[in-house]
C-alpha atoms as a PDB file:
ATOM      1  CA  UNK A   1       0.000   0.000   0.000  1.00  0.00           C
ATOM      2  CA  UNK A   2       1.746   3.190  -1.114  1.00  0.00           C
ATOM      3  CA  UNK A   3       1.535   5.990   1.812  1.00  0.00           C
ATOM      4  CA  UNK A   4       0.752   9.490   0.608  1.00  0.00           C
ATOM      5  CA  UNK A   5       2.546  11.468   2.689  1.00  0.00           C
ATOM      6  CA  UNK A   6       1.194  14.891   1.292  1.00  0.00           C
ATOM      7  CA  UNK A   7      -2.317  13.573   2.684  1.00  0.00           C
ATOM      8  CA  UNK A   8      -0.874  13.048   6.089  1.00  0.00           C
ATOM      9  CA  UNK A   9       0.251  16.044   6.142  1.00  0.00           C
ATOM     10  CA  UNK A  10      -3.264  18.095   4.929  1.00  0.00           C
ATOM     11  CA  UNK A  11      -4.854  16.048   7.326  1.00  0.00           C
ATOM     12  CA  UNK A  12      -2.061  17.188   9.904  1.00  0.00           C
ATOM     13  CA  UNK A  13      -2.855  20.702   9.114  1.00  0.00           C
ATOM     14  CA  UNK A  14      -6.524  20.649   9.131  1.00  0.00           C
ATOM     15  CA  UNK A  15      -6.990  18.647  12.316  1.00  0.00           C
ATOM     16  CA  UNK A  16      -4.200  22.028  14.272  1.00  0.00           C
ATOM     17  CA  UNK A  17      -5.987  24.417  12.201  1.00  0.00           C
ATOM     18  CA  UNK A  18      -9.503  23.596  12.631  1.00  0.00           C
ATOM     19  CA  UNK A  19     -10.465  24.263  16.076  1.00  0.00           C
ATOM     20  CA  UNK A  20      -7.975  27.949  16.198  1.00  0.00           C
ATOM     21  CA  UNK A  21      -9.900  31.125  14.685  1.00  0.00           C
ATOM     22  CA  UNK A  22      -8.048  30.935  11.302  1.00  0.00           C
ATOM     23  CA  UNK A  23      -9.131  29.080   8.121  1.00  0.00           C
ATOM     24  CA  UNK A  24      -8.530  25.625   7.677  1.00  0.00           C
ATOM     25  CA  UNK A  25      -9.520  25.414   4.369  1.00  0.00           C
ATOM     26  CA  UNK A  26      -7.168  28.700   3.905  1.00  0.00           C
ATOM     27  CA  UNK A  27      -4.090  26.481   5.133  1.00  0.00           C
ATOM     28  CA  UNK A  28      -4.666  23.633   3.170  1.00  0.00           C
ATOM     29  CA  UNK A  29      -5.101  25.466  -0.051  1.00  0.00           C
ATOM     30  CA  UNK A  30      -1.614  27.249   0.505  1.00  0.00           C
ATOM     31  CA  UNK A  31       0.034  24.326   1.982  1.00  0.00           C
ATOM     32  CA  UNK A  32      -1.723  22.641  -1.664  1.00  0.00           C
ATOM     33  CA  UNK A  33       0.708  24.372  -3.283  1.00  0.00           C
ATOM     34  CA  UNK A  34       3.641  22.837  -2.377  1.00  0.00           C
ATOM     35  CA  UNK A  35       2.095  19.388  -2.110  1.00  0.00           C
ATOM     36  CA  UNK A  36      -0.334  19.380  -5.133  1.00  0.00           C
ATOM     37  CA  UNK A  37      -3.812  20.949  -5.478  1.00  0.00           C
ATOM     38  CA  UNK A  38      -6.230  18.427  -4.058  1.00  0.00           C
ATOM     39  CA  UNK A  39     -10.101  17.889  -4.996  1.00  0.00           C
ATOM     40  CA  UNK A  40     -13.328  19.820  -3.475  1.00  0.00           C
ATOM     41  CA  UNK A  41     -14.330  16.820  -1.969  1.00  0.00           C
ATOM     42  CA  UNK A  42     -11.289  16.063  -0.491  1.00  0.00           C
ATOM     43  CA  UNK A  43     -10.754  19.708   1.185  1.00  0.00           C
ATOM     44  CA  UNK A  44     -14.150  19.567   2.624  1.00  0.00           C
ATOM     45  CA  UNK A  45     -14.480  15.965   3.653  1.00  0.00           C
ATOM     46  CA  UNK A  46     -10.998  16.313   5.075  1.00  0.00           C
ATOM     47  CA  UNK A  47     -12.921  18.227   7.819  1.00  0.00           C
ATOM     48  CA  UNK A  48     -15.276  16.009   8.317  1.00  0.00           C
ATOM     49  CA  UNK A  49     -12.824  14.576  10.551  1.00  0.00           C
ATOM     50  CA  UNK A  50     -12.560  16.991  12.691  1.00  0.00           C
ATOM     51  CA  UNK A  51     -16.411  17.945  12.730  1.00  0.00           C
ATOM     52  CA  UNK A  52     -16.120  14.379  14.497  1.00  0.00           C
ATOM     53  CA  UNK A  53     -14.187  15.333  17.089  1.00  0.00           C
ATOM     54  CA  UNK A  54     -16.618  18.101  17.648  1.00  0.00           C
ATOM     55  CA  UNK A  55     -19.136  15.177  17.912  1.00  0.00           C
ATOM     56  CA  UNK A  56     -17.420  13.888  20.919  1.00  0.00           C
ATOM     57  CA  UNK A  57     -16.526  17.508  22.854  1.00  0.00           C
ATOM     58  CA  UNK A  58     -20.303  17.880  22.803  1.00  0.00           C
ATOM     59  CA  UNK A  59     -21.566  14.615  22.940  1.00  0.00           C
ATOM     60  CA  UNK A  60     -23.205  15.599  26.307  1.00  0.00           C
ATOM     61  CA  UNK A  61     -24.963  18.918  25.006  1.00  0.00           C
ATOM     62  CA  UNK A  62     -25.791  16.630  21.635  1.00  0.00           C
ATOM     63  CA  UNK A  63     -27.365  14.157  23.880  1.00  0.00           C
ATOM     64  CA  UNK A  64     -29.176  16.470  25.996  1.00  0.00           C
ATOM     65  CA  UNK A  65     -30.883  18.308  23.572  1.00  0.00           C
ATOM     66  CA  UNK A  66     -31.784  14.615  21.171  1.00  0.00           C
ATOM     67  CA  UNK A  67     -33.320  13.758  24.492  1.00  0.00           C
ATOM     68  CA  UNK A  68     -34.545  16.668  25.991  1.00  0.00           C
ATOM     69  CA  UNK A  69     -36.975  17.961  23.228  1.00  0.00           C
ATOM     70  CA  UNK A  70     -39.917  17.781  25.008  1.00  0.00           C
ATOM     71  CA  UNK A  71     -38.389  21.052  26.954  1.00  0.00           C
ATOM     72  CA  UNK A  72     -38.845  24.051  25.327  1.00  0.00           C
ATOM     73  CA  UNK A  73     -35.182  25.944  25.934  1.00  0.00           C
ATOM     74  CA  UNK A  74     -33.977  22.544  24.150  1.00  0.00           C
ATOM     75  CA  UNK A  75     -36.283  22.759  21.450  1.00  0.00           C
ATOM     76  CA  UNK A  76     -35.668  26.606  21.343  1.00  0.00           C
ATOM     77  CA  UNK A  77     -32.112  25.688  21.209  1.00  0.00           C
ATOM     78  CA  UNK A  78     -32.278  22.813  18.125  1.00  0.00           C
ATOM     79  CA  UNK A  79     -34.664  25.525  16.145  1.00  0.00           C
ATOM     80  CA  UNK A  80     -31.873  28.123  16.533  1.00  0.00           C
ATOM     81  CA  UNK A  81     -29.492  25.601  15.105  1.00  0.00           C
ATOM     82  CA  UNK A  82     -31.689  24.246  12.380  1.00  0.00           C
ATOM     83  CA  UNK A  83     -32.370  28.258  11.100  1.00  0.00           C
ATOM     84  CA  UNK A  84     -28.951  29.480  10.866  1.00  0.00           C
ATOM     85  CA  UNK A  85     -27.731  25.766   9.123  1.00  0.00           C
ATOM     86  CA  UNK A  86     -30.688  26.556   6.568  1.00  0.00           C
ATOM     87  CA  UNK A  87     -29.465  30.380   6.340  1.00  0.00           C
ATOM     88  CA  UNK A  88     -25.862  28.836   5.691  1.00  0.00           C
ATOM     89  CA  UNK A  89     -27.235  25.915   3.154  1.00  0.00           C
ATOM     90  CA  UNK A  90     -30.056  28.145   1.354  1.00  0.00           C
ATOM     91  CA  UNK A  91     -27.761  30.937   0.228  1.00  0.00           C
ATOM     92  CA  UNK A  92     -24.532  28.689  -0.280  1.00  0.00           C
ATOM     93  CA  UNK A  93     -26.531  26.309  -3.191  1.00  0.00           C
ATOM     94  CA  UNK A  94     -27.662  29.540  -3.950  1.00  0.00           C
ATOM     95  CA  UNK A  95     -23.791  31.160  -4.982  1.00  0.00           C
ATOM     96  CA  UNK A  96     -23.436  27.548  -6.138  1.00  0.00           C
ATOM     97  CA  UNK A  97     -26.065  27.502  -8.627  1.00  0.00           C
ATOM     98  CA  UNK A  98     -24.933  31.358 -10.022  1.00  0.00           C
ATOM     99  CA  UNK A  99     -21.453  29.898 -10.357  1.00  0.00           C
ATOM    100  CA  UNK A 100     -19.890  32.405  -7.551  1.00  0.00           C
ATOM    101  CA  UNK A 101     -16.670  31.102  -6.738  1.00  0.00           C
ATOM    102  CA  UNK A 102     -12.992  32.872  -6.501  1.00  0.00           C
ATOM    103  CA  UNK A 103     -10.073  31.134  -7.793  1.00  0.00           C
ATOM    104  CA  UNK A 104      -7.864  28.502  -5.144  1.00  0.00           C
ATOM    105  CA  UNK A 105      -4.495  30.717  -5.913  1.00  0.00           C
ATOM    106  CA  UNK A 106      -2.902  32.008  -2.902  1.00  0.00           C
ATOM    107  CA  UNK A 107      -3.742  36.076  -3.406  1.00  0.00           C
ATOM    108  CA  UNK A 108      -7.717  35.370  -2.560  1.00  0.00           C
ATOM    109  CA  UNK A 109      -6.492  32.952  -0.069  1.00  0.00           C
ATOM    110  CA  UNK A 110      -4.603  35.826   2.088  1.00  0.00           C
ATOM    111  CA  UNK A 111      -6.280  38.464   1.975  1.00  0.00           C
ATOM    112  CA  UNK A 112      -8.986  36.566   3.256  1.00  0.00           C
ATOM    113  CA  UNK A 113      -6.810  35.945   6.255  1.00  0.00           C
ATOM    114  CA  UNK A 114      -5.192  38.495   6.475  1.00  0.00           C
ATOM    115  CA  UNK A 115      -9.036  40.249   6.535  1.00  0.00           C
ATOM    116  CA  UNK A 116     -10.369  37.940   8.458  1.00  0.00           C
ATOM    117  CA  UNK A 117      -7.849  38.798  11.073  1.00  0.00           C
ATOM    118  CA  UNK A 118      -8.843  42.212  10.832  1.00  0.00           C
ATOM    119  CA  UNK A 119     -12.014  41.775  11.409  1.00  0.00           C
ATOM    120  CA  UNK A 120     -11.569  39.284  14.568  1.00  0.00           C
ATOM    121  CA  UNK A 121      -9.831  42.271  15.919  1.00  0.00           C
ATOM    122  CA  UNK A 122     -12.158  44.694  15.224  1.00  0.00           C
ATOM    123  CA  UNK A 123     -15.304  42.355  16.151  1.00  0.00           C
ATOM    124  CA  UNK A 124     -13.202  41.444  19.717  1.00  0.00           C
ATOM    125  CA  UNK A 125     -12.851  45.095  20.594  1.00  0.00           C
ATOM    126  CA  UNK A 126     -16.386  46.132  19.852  1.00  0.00           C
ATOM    127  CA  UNK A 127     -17.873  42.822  21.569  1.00  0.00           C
ATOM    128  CA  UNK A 128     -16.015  43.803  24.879  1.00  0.00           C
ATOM    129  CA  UNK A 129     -17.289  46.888  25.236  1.00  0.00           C
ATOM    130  CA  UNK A 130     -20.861  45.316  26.225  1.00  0.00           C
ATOM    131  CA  UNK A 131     -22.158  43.243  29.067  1.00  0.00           C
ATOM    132  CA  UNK A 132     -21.575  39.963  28.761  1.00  0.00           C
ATOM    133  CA  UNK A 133     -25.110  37.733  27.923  1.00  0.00           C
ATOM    134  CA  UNK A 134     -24.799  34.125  27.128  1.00  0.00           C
ATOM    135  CA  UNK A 135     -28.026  34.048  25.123  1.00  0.00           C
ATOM    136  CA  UNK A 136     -28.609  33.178  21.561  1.00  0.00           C
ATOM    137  CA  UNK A 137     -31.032  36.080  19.954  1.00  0.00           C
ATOM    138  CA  UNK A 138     -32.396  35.661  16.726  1.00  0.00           C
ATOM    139  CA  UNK A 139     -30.062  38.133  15.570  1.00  0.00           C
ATOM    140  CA  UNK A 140     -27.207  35.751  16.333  1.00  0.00           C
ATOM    141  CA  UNK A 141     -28.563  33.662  14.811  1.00  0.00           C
ATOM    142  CA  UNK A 142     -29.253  35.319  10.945  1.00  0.00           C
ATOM    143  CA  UNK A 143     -25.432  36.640  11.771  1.00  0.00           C
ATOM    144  CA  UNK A 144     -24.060  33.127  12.160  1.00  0.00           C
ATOM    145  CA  UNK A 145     -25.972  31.365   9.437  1.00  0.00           C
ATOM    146  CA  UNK A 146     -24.748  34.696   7.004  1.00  0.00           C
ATOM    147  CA  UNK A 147     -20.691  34.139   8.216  1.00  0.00           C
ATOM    148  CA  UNK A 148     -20.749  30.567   7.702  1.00  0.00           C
ATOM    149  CA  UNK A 149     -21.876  31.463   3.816  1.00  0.00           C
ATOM    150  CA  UNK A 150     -19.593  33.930   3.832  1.00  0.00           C
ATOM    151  CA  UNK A 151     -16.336  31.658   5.324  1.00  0.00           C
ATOM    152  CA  UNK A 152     -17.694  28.881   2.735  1.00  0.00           C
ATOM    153  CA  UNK A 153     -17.476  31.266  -0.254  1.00  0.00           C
ATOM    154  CA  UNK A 154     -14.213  33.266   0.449  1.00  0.00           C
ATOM    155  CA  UNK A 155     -11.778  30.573   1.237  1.00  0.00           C
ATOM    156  CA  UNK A 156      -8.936  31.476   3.854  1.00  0.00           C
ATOM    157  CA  UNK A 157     -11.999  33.295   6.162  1.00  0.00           C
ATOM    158  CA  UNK A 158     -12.291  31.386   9.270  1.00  0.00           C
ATOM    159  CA  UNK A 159     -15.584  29.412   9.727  1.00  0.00           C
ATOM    160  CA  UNK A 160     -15.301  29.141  13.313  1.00  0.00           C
ATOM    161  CA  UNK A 161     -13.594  32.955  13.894  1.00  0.00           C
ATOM    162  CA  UNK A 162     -16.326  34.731  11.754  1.00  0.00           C
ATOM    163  CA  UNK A 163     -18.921  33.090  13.694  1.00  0.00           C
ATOM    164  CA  UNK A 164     -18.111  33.408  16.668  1.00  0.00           C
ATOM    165  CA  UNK A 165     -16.940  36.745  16.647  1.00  0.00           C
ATOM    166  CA  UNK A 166     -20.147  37.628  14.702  1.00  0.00           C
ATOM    167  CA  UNK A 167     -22.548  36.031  17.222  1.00  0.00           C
ATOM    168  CA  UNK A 168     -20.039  38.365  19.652  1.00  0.00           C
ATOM    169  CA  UNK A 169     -21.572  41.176  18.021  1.00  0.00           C
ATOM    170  CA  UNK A 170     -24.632  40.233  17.361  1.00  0.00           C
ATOM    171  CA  UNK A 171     -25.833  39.821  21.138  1.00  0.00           C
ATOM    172  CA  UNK A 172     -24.084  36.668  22.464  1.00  0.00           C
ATOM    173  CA  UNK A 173     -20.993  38.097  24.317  1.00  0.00           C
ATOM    174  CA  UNK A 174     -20.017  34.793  26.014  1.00  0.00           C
ATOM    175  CA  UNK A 175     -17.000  33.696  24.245  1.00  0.00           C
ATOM    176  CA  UNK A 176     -18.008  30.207  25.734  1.00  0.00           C
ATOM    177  CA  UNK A 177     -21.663  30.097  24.783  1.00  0.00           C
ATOM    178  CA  UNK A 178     -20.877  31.574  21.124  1.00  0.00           C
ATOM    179  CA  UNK A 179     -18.336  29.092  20.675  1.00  0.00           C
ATOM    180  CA  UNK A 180     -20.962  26.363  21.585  1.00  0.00           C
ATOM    181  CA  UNK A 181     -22.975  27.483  19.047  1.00  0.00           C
ATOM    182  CA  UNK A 182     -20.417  27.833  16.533  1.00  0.00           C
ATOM    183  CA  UNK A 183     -19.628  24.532  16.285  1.00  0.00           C
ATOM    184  CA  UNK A 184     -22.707  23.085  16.850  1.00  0.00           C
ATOM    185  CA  UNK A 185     -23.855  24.719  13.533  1.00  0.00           C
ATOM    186  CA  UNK A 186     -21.007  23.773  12.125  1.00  0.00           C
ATOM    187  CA  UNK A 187     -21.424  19.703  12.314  1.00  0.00           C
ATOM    188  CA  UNK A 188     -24.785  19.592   9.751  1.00  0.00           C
ATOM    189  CA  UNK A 189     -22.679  22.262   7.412  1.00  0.00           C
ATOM    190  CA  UNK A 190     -19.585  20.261   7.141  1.00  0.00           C
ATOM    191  CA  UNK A 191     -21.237  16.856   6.953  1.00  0.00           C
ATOM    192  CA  UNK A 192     -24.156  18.465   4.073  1.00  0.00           C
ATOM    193  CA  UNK A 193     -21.212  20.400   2.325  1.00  0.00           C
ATOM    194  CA  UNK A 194     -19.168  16.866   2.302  1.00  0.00           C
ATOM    195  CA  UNK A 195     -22.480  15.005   0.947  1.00  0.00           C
ATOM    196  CA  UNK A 196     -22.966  17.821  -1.505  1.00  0.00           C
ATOM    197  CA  UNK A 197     -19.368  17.370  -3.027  1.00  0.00           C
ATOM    198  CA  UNK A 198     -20.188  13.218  -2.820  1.00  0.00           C
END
């Protein structure tokens, strides 16, 4: 069995680079470079991975709310999930269908980190200026569904970073509850955006 060692290493870089604020998908297209482009499906399956690790962080809050529909914060909860993952799918097939997609070369790619760091600046400032609330408005909710779109279409924008930081702004300033929600989200949109490619 021949051992690609370019693969090992993608799939060293996307399992550091996917729970930090910065793009794994940005990483893998520059380190893609060097070791050979790779397919669509392969960049976004590669973090289906790590949306399985997620799995397991939050296998407790996963379980609680499968089992604890019947109360209404956990169906409030599941509802706020299921609306921004729509938000997210709806207007990605959308840009999909119209053909809206920047090239994999490595100028989009960093200035989409290098804004995306901006903007996690900027967003971090502003957010700390407020009291903190670990709710999840509907607002946060529109905002994370809309960063998730926008992370999917300009590649080397952090997924996790613009979504947290945007549910920061949008009325959740608990880094902790924000982040919960984050990558909650983020399991259906990286397991629908892997079956998509499939």
């Amino acid at each position: 069995m021949q051992i690609h060692f370019g693969a090992i290493l993608l799939g060293i870089i996307e399992g550091i680079t996917e729970f930090l604020p910065i793009s794994s998908t940005g990483h893998l297209l520059i380190a893609e470079q060097w070791l050979g482009a790779r397919s669509d499906l392969f960049n976004v399956a590669i973090q289906a991975g790590a949306i399985l690790a997620v799995r397991l962080v939050y296998r407790r809050r996963l379980r609680t709310l499968a089992t604890g529909l019947g109360r209404r914060e956990n169906l409030d909860y599941a509802a706020r999930l299921l609306v921004a993952f729509l938000i997210t799918g709806v207007l990605g097939l959308i840009a999909v269908k119209i053909g809206f997609r920047l090239p994999d070369t490595v100028r989009p790619v960093a200035w989409a980190l290098i804004l995306g760091g901006l903007w996690m600046l900027g967003a971090e400032s502003l957010a700390g200026r407020f009291e903190p609330c670990a709710r999840i408005p509907w607002a946060v909710v529109i905002a994370v569904g809309l960063a998730q779109m926008a992370a999917g279409i300009f590649r080397g924008l952090s997924r996790s970073g613009a979504t947290i930081f945007a549910a920061m702004l949008a009325g959740t300033r608990d880094r902790s509850a924000a982040t919960e929600f984050s990558f909650l989200v983020g399991i259906p949109t990286i397991f629908a955006a892997s079956g998509y490619e499939l």
